[in-house]
C-alpha atoms as a PDB file:
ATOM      1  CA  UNK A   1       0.000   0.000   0.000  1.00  0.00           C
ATOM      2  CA  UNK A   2       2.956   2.636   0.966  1.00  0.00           C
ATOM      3  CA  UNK A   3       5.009   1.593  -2.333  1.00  0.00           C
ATOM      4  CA  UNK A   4       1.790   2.465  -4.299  1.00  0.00           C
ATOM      5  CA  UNK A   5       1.242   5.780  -2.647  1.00  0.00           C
ATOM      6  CA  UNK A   6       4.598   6.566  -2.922  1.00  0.00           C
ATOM      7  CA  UNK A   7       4.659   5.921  -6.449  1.00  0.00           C
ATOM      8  CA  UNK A   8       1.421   7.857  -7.379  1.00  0.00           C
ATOM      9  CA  UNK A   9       2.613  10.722  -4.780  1.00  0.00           C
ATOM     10  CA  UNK A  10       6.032  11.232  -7.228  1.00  0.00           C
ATOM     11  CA  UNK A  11       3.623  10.836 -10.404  1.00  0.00           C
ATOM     12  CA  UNK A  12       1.750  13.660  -8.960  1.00  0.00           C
ATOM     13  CA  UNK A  13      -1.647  11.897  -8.674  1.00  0.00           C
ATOM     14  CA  UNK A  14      -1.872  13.022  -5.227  1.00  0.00           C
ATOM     15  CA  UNK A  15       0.323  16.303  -4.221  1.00  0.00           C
ATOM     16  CA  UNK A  16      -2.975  17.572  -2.035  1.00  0.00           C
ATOM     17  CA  UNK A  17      -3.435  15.839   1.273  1.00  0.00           C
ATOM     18  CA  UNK A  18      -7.198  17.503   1.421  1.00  0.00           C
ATOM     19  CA  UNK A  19      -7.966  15.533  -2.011  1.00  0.00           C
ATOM     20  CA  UNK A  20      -7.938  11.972  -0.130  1.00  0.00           C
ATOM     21  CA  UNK A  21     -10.970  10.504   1.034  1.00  0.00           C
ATOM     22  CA  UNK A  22     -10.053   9.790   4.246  1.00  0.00           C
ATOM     23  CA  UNK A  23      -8.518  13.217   4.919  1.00  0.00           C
ATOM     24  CA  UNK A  24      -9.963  14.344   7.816  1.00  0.00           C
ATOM     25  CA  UNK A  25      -9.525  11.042  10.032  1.00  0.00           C
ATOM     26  CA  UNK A  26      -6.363  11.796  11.224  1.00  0.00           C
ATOM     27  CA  UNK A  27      -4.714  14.621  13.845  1.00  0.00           C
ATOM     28  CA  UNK A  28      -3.873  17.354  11.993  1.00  0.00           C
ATOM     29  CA  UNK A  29      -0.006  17.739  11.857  1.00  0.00           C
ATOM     30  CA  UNK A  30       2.176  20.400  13.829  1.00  0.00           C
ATOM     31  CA  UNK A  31       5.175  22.110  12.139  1.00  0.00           C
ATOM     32  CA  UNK A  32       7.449  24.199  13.642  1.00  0.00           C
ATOM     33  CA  UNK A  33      11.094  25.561  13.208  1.00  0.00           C
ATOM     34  CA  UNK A  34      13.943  25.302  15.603  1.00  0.00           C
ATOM     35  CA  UNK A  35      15.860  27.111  16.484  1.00  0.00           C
ATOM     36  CA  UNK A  36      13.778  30.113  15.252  1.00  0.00           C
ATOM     37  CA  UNK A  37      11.151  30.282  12.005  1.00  0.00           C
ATOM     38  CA  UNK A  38      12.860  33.849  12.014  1.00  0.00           C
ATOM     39  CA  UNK A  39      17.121  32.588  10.563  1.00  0.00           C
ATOM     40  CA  UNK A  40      19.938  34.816   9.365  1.00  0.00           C
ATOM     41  CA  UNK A  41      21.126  33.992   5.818  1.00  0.00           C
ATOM     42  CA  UNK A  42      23.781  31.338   6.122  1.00  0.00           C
ATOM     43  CA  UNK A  43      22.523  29.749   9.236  1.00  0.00           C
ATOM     44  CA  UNK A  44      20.945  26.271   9.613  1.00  0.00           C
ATOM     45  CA  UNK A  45      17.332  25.770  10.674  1.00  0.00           C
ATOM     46  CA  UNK A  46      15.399  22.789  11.350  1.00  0.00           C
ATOM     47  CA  UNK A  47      11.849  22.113  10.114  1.00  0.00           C
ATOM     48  CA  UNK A  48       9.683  19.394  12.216  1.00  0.00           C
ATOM     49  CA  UNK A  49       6.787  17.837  12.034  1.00  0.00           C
ATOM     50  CA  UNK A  50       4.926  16.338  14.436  1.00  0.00           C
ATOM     51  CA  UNK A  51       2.438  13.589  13.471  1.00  0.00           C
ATOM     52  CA  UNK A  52       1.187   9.985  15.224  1.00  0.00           C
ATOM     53  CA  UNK A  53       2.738   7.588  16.020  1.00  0.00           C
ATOM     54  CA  UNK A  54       1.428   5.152  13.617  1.00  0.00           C
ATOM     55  CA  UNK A  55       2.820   7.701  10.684  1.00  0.00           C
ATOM     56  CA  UNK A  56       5.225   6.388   8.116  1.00  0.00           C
ATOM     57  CA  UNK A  57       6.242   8.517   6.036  1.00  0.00           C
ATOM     58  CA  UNK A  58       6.389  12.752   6.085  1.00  0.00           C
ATOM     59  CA  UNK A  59       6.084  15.191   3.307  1.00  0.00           C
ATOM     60  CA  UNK A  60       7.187  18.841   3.734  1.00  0.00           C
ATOM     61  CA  UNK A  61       5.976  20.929   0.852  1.00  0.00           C
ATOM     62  CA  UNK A  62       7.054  25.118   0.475  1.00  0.00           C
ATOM     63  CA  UNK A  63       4.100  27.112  -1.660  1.00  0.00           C
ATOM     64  CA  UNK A  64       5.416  30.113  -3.806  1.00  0.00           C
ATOM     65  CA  UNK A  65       2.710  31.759  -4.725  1.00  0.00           C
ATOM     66  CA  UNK A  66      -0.348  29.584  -5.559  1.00  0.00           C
ATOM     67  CA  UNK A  67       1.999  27.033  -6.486  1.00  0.00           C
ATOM     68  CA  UNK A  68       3.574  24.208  -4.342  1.00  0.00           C
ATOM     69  CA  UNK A  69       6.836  23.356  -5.377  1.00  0.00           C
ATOM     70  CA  UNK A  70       7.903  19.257  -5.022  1.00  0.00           C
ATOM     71  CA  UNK A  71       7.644  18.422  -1.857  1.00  0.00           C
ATOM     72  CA  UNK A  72      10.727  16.886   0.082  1.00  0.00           C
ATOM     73  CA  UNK A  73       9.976  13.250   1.917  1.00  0.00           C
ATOM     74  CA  UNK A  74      11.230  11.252   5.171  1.00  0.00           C
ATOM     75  CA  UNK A  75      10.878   7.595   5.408  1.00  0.00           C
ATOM     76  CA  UNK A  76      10.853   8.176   9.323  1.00  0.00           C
ATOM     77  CA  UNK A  77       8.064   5.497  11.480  1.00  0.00           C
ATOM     78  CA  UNK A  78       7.239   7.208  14.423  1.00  0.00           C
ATOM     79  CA  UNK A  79       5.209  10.405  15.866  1.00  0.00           C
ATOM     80  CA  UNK A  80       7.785  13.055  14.102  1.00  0.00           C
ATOM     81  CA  UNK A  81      10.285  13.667  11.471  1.00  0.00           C
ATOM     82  CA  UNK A  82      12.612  17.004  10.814  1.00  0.00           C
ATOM     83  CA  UNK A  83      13.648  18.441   7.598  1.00  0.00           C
ATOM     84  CA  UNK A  84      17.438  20.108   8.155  1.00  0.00           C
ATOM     85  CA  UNK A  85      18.596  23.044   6.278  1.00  0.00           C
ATOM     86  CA  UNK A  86      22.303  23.180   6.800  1.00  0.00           C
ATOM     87  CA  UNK A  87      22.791  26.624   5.035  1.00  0.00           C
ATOM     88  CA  UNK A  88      20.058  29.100   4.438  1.00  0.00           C
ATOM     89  CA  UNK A  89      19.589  31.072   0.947  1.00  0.00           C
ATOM     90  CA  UNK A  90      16.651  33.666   0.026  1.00  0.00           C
ATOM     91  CA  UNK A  91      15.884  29.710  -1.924  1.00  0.00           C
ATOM     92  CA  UNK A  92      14.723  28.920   1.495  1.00  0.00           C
ATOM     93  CA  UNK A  93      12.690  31.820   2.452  1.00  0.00           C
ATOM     94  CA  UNK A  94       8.694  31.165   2.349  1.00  0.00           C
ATOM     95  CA  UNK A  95       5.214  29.547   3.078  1.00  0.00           C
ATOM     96  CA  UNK A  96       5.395  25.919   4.495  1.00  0.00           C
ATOM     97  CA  UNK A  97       2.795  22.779   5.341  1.00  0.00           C
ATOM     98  CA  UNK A  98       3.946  19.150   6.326  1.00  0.00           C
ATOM     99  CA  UNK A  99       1.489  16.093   6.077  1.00  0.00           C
ATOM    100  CA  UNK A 100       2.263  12.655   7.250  1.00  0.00           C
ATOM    101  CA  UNK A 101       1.191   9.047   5.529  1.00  0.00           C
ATOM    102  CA  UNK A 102       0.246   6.251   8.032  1.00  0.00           C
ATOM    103  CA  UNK A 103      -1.886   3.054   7.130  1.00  0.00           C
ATOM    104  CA  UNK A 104      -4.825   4.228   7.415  1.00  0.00           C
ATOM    105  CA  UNK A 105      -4.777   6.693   4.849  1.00  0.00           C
ATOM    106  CA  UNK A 106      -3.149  10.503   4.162  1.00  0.00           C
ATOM    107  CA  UNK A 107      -3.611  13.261   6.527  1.00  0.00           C
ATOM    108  CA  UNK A 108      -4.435  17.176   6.234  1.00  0.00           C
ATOM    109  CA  UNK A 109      -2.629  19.597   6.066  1.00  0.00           C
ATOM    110  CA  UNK A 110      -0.915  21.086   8.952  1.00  0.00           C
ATOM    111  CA  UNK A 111      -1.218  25.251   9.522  1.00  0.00           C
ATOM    112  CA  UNK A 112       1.802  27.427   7.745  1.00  0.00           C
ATOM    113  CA  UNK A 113       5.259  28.153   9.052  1.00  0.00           C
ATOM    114  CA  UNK A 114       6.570  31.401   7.879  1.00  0.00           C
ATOM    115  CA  UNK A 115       9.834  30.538   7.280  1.00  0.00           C
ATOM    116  CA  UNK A 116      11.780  34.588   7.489  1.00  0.00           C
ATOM    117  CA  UNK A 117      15.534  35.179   6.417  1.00  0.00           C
ATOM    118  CA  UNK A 118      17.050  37.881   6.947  1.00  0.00           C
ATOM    119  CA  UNK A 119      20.224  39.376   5.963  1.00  0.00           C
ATOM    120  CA  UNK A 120      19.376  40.288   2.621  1.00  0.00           C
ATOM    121  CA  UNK A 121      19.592  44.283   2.261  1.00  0.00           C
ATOM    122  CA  UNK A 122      21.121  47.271   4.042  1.00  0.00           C
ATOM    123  CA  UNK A 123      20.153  48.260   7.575  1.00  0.00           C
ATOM    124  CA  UNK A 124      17.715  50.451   8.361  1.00  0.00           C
ATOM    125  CA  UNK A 125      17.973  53.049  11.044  1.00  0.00           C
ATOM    126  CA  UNK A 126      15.853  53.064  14.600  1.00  0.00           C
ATOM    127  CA  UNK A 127      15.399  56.237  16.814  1.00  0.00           C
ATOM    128  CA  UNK A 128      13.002  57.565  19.447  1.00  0.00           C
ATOM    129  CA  UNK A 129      10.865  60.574  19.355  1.00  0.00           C
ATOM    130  CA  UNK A 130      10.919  62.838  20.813  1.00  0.00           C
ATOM    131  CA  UNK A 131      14.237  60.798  23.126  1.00  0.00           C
ATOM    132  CA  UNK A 132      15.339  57.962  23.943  1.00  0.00           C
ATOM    133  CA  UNK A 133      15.068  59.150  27.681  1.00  0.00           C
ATOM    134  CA  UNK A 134      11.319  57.859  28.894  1.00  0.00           C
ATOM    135  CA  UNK A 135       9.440  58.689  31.921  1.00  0.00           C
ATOM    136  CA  UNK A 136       8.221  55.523  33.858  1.00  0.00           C
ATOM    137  CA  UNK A 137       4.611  55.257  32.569  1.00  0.00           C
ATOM    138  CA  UNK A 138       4.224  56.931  29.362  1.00  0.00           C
ATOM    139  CA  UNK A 139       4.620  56.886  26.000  1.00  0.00           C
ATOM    140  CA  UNK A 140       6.925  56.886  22.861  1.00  0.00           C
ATOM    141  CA  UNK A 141       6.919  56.521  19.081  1.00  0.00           C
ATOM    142  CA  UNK A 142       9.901  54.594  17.883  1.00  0.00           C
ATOM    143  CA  UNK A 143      10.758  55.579  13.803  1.00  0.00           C
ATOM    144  CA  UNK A 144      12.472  52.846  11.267  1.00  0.00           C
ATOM    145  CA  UNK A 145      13.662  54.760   8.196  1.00  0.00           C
ATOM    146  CA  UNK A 146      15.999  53.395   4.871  1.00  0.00           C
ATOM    147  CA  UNK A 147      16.503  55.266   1.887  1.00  0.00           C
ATOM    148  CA  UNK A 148      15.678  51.713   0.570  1.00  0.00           C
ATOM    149  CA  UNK A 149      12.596  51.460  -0.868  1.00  0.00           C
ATOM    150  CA  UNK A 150      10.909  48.986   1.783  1.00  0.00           C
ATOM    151  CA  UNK A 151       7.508  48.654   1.889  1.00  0.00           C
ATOM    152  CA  UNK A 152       7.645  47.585   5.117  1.00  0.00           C
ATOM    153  CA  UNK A 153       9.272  47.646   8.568  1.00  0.00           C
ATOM    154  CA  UNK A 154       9.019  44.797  11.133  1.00  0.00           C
ATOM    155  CA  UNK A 155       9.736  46.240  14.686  1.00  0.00           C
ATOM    156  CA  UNK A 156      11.012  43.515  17.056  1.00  0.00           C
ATOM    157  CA  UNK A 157      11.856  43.348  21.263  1.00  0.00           C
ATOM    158  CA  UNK A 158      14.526  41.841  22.028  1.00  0.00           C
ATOM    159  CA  UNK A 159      14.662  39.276  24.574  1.00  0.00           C
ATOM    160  CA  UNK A 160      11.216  38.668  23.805  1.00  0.00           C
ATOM    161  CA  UNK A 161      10.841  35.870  21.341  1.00  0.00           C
ATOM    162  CA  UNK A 162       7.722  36.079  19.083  1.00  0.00           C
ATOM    163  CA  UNK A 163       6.963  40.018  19.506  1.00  0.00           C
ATOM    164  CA  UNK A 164       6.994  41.946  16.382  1.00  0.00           C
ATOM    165  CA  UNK A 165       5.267  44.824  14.869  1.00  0.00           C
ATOM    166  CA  UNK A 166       4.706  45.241  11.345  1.00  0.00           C
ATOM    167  CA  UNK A 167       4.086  48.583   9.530  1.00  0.00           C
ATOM    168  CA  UNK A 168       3.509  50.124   5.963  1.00  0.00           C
ATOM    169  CA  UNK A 169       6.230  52.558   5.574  1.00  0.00           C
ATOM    170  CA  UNK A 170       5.575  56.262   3.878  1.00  0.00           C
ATOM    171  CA  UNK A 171       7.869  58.589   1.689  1.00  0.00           C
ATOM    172  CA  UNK A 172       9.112  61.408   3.543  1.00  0.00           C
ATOM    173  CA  UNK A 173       9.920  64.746   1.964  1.00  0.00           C
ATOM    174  CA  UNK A 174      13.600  63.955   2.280  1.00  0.00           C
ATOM    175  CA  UNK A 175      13.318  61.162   0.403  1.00  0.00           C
ATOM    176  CA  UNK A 176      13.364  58.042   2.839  1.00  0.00           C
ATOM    177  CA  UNK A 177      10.663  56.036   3.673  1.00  0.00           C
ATOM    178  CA  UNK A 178      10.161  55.330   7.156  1.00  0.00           C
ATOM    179  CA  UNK A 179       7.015  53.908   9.568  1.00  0.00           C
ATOM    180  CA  UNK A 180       6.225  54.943  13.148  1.00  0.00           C
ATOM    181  CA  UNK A 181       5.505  52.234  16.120  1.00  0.00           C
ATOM    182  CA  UNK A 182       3.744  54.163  18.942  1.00  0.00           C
ATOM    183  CA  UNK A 183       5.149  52.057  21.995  1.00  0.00           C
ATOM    184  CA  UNK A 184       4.391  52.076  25.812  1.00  0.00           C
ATOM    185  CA  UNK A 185       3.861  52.593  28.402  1.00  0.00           C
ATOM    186  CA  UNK A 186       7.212  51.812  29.168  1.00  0.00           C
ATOM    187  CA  UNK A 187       7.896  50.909  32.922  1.00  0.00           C
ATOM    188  CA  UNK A 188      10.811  49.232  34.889  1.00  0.00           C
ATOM    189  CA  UNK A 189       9.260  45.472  34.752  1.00  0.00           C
ATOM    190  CA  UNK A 190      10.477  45.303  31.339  1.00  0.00           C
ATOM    191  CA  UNK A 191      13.714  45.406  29.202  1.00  0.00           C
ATOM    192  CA  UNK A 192      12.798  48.236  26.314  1.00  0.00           C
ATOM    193  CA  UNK A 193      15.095  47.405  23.387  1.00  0.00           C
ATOM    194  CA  UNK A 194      14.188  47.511  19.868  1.00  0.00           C
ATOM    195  CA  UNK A 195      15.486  46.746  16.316  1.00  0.00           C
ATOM    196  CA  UNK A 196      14.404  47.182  12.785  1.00  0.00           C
ATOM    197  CA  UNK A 197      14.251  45.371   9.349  1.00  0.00           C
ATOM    198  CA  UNK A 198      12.809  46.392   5.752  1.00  0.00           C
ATOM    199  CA  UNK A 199      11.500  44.327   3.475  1.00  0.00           C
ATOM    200  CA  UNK A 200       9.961  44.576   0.325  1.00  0.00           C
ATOM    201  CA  UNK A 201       6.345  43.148  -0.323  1.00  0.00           C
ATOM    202  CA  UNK A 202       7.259  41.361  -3.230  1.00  0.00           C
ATOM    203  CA  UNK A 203       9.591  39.464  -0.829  1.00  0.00           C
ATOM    204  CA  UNK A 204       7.648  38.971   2.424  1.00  0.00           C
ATOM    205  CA  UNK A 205       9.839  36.381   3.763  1.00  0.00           C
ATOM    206  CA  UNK A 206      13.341  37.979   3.038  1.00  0.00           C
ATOM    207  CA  UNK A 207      14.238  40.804   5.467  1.00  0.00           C
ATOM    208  CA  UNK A 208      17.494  43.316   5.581  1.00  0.00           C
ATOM    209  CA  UNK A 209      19.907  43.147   8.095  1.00  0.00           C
ATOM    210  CA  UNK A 210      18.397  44.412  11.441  1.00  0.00           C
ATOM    211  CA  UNK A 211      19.310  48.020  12.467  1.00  0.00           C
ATOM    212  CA  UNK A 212      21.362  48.695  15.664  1.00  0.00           C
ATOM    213  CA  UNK A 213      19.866  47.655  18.686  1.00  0.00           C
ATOM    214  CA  UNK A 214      18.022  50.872  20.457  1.00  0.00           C
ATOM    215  CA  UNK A 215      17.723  50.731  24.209  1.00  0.00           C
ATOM    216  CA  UNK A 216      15.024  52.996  25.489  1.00  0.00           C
ATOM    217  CA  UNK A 217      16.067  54.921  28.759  1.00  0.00           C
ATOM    218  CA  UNK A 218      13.803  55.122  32.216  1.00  0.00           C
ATOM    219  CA  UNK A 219      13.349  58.207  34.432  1.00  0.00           C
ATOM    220  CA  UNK A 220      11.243  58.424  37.412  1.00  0.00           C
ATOM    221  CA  UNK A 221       8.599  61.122  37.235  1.00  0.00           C
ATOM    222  CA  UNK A 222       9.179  62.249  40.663  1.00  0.00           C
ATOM    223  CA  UNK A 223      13.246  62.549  40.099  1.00  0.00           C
ATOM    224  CA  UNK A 224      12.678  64.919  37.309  1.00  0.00           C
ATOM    225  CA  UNK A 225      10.483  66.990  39.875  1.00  0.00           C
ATOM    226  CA  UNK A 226      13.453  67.309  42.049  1.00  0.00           C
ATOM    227  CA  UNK A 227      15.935  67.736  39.564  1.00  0.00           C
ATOM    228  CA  UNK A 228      13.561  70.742  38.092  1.00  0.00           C
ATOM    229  CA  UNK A 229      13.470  72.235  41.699  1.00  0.00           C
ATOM    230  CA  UNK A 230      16.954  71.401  42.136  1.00  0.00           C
ATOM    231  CA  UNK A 231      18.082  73.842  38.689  1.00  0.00           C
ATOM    232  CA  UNK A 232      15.781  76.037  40.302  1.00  0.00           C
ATOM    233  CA  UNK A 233      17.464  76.402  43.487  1.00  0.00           C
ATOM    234  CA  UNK A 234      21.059  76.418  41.814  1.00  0.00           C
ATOM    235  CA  UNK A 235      19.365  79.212  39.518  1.00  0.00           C
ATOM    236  CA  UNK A 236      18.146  81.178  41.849  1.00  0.00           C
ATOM    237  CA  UNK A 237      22.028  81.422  44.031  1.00  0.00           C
ATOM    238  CA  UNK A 238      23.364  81.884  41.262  1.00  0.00           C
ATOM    239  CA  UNK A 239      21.830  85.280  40.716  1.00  0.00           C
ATOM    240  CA  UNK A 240      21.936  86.210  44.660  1.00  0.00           C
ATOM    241  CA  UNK A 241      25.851  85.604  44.530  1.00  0.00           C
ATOM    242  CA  UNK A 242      26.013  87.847  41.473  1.00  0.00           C
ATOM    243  CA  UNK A 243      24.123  90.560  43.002  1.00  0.00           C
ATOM    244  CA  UNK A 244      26.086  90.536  46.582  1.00  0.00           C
ATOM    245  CA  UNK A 245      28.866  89.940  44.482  1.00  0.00           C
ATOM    246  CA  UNK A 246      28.190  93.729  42.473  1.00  0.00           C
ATOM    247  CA  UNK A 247      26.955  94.771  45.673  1.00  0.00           C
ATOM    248  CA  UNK A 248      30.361  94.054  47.049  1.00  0.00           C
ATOM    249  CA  UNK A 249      32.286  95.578  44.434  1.00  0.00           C
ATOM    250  CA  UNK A 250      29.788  99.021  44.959  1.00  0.00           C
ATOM    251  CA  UNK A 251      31.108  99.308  48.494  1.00  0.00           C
ATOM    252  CA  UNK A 252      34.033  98.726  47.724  1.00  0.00           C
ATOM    253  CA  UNK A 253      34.384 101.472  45.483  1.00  0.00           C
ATOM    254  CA  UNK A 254      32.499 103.916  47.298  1.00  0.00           C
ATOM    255  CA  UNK A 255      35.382 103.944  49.709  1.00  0.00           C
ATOM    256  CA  UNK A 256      38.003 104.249  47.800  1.00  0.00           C
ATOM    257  CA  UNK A 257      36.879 107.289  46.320  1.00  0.00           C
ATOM    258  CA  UNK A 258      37.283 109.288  49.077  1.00  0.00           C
ATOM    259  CA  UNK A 259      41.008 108.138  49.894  1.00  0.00           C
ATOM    260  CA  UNK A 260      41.821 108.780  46.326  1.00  0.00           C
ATOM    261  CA  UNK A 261      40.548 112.789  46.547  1.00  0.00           C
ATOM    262  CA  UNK A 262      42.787 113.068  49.734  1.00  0.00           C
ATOM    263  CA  UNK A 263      45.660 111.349  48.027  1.00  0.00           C
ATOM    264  CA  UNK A 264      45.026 113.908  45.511  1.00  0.00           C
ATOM    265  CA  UNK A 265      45.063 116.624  47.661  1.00  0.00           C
ATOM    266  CA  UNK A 266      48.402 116.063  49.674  1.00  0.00           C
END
């Protein structure tokens, strides 16, 4: 039964697992990537899938577009099998499903792993408006801006794995194209650092080299308070030493004068 299947999978009577009758029997498949579905060009990744344990053989198929391109198979018995990518190329980059052959029949589909790769185009810049310098509790916009033509910007925490913002970008009057991520509030039970990549649309799954890291600064409310009253005070001495200090030199002259017009005299 396998050797048939197999035969009529590579003949490509059945490249669909949804177009078997018995799809629909089975647990759906899990794929995932390890060590991230998010890779720098040149690294290795890892692609499983996790089926039953009664599965025999796993297909891993990538879609470009609304095609799916031949899909890659393990003879592996048991509940998973991994697909290794020793060396990551923009090849790589894309839209992938795994389905597993047991026995009893073919199973679904499982959902889509996104596989990203980045590394691919310049760096874009990061900065904080209006600072990097935060009070405790409020509110910033962080800016990614290229003179690349990216149509968008993925915003990422670090330290935080699977926390990303994605944004159209817009043409600015000087000619880059940029994208705002309004961020916050920021307090002290976090770590606040940020990084950027472009990518082009065309290209979803291919991302530039990620921006320097930007580390958003804390300050307590109530420390600016003092430090306001604090320039305040220092201000405000300031000017009294000044004025004792003309003071000072007044009286000073207003006795010499008269010692100088006896001087004079004699």
């Amino acid at each position: 039964m396998i050797s048939t299947l197999i035969v009529l999978f590579h003949l490509g009577l059945s490249l669909e697992p949804r177009t078997t009758t018995m799809a629909g029997q089975f647990p759906i498949p899990t794929i995932w990537a390890e060590p991230d579905s998010v890779v720098t060009k040149g690294q290795s990744v890892t692609i499983w899938c996790f089926g039953t344990e009664e599965a025999q053989v796993y297909y891993l198929y990538k879609k470009e577009g609304s095609k799916s391109l031949k899909p890659q198979t393990v003879f592996e018995p048991g509940n998973k099998a991994n697909f290794s990518i020793p060396f990551t190329t923009e090849y790589h980059a894309g839209r992938y499903h795994c389905y597993y052959y047991s026995p009893a029949g073919l199973s679904e589909q499982s959902n889509t792993l996104e596989l990203v790769v980045t590394g691919f185009y310049s760096k874009p810049n990061i900065s904080a408006l209006p600072s990097s310098l935060v009070t405790s509790g409020k509110n910033v916009t962080l800016q990614c801006s290229s003179h690349q033509r990216y149509g968008s910007y993925i915003l990422t925490k670090e330290g935080e794995k699977n926390v990303s913002w994605t944004q159209n970008s817009q043409k600015h009057p000087n000619g880059h194209f940029l994208a705002l991520f309004p961020v916050g509030p920021v307090t002290y039970k976090h770590r606040w650092a940020f990084r950027c990549y472009g990518y082009y649309k065309s290209t979803s799954q291919m991302w530039s080299v990620p921006s320097e890291t930007l580390q958003l600064l804390l300050s307590d409310s109530h420390s600016q308070d003092h430090t306001v009253e604090n320039l305040i005070r220092m201000a405000v001495a300031g000017l009294i030493l000044v004025v004792l200090g003309i003071l000072l030199f007044e009286a000073q002259k207003s006795q010499r004068s008269p010692q100088d017009a006896e001087f004079r005299k004699s």
